[in-house]
Structures are given as C-alpha cells and as structure tokens.
Protein backbone atom coordinates (compact mmCIF):
# COMPACT_ATOMS: atom_id res chain seq x y z
CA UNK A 1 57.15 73.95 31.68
CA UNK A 2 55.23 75.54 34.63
CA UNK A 3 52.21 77.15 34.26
CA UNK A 4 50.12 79.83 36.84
CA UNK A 5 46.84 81.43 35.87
CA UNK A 6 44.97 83.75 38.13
CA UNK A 7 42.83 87.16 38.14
CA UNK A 8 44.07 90.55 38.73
CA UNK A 9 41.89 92.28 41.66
CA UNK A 10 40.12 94.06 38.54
CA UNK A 11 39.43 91.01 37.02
CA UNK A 12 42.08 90.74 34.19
CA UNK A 13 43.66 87.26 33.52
CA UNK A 14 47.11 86.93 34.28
CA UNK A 15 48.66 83.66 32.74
CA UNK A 16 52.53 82.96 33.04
CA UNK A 17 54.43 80.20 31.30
CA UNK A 18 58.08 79.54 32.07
CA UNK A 19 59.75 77.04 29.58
CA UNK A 20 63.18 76.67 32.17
CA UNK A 21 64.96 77.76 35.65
CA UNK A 22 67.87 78.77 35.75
CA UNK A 23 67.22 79.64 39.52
CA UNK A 24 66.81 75.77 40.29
CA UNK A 25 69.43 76.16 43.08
CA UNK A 26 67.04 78.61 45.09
CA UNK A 27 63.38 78.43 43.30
CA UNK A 28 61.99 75.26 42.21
CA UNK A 29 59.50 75.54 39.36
CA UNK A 30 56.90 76.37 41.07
CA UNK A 31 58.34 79.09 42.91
CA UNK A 32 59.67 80.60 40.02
CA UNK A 33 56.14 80.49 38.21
CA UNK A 34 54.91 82.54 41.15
CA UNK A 35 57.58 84.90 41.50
CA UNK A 36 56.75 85.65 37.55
CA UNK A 37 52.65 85.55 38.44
CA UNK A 38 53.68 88.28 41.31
CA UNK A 39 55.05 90.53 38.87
CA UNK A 40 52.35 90.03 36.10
CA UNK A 41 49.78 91.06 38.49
CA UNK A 42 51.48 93.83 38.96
CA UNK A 43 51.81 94.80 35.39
CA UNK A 44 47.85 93.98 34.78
CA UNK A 45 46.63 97.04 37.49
CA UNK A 46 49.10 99.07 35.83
CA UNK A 47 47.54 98.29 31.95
CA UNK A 48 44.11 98.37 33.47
CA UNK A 49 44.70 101.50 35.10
CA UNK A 50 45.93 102.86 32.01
CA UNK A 51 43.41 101.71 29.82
CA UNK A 52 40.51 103.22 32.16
CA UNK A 53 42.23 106.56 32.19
CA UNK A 54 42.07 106.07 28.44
CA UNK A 55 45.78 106.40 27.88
CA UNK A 56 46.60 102.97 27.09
CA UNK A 57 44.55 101.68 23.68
CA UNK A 58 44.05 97.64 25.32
CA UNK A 59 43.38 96.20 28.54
CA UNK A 60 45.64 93.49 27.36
CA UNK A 61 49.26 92.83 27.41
CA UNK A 62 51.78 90.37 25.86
CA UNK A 63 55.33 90.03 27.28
CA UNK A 64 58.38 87.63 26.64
CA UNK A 65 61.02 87.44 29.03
CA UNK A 66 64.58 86.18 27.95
CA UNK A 67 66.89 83.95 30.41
CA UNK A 68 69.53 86.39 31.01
CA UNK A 69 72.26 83.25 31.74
CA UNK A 70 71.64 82.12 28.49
CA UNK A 71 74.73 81.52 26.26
CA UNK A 72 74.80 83.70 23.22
CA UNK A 73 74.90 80.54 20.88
CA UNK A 74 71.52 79.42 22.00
CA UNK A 75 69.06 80.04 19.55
CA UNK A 76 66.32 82.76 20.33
CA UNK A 77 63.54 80.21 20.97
CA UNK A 78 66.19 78.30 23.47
CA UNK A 79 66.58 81.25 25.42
CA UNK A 80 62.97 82.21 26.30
CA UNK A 81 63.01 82.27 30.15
CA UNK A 82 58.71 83.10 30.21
CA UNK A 83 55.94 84.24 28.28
CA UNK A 84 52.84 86.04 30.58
CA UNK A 85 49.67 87.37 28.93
CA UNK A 86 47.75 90.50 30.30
CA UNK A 87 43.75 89.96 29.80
CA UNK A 88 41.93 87.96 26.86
CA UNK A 89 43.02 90.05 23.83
CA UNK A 90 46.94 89.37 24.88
CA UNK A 91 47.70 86.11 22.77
CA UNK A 92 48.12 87.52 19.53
CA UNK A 93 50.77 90.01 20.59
CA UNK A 94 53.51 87.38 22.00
CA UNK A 95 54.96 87.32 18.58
CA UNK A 96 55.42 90.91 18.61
CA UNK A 97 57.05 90.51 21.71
CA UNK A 98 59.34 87.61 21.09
CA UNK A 99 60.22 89.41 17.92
CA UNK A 100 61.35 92.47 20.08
CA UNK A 101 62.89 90.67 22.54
CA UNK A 102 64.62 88.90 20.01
CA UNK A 103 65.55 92.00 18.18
CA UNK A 104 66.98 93.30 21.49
CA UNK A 105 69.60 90.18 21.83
CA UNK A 106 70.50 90.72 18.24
CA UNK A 107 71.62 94.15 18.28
CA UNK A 108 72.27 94.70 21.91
CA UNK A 109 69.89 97.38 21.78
CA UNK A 110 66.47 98.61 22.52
CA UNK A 111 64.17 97.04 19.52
CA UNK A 112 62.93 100.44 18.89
CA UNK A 113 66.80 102.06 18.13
CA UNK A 114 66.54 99.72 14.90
CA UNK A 115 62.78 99.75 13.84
CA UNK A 116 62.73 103.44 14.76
CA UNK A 117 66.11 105.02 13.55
CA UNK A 118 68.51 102.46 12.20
CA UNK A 119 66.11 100.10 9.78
CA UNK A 120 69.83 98.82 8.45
CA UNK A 121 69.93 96.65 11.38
CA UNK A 122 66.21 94.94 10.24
CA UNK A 123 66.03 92.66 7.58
CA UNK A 124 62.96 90.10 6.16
CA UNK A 125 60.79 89.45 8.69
CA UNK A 126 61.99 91.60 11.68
CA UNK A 127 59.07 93.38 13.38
CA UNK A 128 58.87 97.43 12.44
CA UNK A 129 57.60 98.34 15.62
CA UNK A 130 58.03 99.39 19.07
CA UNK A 131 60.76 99.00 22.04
CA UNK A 132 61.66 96.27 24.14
CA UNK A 133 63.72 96.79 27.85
CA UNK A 134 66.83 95.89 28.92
CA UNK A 135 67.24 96.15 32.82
CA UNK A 136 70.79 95.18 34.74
CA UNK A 137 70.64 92.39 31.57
CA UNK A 138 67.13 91.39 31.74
CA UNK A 139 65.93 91.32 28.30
CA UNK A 140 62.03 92.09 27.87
CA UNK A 141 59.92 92.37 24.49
CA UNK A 142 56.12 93.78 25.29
CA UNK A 143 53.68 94.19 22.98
CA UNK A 144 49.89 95.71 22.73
CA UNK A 145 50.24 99.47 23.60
CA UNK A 146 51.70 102.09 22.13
CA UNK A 147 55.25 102.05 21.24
CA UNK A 148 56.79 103.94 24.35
CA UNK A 149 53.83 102.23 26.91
CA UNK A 150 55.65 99.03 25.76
CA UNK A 151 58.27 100.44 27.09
CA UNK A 152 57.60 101.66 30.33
CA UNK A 153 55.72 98.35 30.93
CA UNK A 154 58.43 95.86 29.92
CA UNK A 155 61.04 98.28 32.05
CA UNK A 156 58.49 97.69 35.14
CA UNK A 157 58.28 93.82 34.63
CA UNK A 158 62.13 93.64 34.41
CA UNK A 159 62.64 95.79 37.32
CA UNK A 160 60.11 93.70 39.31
CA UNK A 161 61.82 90.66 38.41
CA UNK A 162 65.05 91.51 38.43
CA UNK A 163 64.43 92.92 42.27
CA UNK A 164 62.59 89.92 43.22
CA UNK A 165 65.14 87.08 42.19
CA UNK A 166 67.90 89.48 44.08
CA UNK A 167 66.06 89.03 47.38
CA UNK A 168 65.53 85.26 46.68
CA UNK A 169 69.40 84.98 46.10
CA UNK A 170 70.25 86.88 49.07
CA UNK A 171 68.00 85.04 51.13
CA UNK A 172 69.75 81.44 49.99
CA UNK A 173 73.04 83.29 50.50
CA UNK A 174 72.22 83.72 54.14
CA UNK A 175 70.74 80.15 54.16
CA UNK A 176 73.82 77.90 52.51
CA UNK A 177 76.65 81.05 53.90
CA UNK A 178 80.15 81.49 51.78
CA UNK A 179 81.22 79.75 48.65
CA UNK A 180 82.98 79.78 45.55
CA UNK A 181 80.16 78.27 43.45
CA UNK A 182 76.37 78.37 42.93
CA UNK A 183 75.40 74.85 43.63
CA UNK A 184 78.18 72.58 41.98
CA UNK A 185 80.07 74.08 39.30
CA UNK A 186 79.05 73.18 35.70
CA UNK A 187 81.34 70.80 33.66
CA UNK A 188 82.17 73.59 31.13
CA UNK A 189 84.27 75.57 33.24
CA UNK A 190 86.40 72.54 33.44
CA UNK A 191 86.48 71.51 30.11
CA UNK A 192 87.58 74.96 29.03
CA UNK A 193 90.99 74.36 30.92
CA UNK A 194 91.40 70.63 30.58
CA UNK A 195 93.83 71.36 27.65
CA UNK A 196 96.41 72.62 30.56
CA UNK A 197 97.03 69.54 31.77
CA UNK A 198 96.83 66.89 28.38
C-alpha cells in the first residue's frame, strides 16, 4: 500500500491510499500514488471553491476508486484500486463512498438509480443515498456533498484519472513500440485453452 499526503494551495489536506497497481508495467507505486495525489488536488480547489461560494455544505471530501481490471468474482473490498480524503472532516464519509461504489459494481448502475428510484435493487445494509460515477469503466463512489455534487465530483476524479493513465500508457507505448501483450501475458489466458490440447 502506497501512501501520499500533501496540502491543496488553499490549505486542504489531500491524503491518497492505493491498496494495488494494476499499472505496474508503466507506474511503479509510487508513481501511481502521485498520479492519484495529482487528481485529488484537483478535486480539493474544486470542493473548496464550492464550499466558499456556499454551494457545497463541507470543505471535505471522501472518494473510493475501484480497479477497473478487476475480475467480477473479486470481492468488493479486493477490488478497491484507492481511497483519497478531501480536508479533516473527510474520514467518516469513505464508507459512504465504498458503499456507493460498491453499489455501482452491483447493479451496473449509478448508486443513485437504486437508492433514488429503484429501492428493489437495495437490500439490509445498502446505503440510501446519493450517486456514484462511472467514466469509460472507472467506477467512483464520493461522499460528503449533496447528492448530485457527489456526482459531478466523482465524474471529475474519474475523468482526471482516466485521462491521466491514457497518456502514461501512450507514453510506454512509444517507449517499448508494437506488441501483442502488456508485459508478459498472465497464466490464465493459457489455462483457459489448455483443455485443447489434453
């Protein structure tokens, strides 16, 4: 697990913890953490700026990030990719974001299509609140705002991240040129076809 603290330029503390990387072949650790840190600064002048114009209720922000490689079989808590916190009233909010995030992979919908509209698809225990964001399979739970500022700000931190680990792969493309495979292939891929040839 890597973790990177810092201060927004307004003073809000930005921590980011990733639990894996799937992005080994281009990022190590560290790299990853800051790519992550990048984008949560961002995120913290936008919830700062929000919450000074008086639109957003906290200067604080809690968001959980899913791997988006992750097999479906993994459980939830296997497939956490990175947790970040927003300013010091954040912490108690990652639930609600893991529980949207989590909400998200279950239905394969915004979190706020089933709290919201189809409370069929909740059962004991599911969070009644808010949305989470999906971007080009990026899954994102926020919490701390209101339900649609959630929203906007886990679409922002997906788009940020999802735009950011594009340039990284294109720039290792260019580096390491034409292949079949990122890195060597995994074992699975084999196994799934060794029954051809018993």
């Amino acid at each position: 697990m890597t973790i990177r603290e810092g201060a927004s330029p307004h003073g809000l503390v930005v921590r980011v913890r990733h639990r894996r990387n799937p992005y080994d072949y281009m990022l190590d650790d560290a790299a990853l953490a800051d790519v992550l840190f990048s984008a949560g600064l961002r995120r913290a002048e936008s919830v700062w700026d929000g919450h000074q114009a008086g639109r957003y209720p906290r200067s604080s922000m809690a968001f959980v990030v899913l791997d988006p490689t992750a097999p479906r079989w993994e459980r939830d808590e296997e497939a956490v990719l990175a947790a970040l916190t927003l300013g010091d009233e954040a912490l108690p909010f990652l639930p609600n974001a893991a529980a949207k995030a989590s909400g998200h992979r279950h239905t394969g919908h915004n979190h706020g299509e089933a709290a919201l509209v189809d409370q069929h698809l909740l059962g004991s225990g599911h969070f009644r609140y808010g949305h989470s964001a999906n971007v080009r399979g990026l899954i994102i739970g926020a919490s701390a705002q209101t339900a649609d500022q959630d929203l906007y700000e886990a679409a922002a931190l997906a788009t940020d991240l999802v735009n950011a680990l594009l340039e990284h792969h294109r720039t290792w493309e260019n580096q390491v040129g034409p292949g079949r495979w990122i890195g060597e292939p995994h074992p699975r891929y084999q196994a799934m076809v060794d029954f051809f040839t018993e």
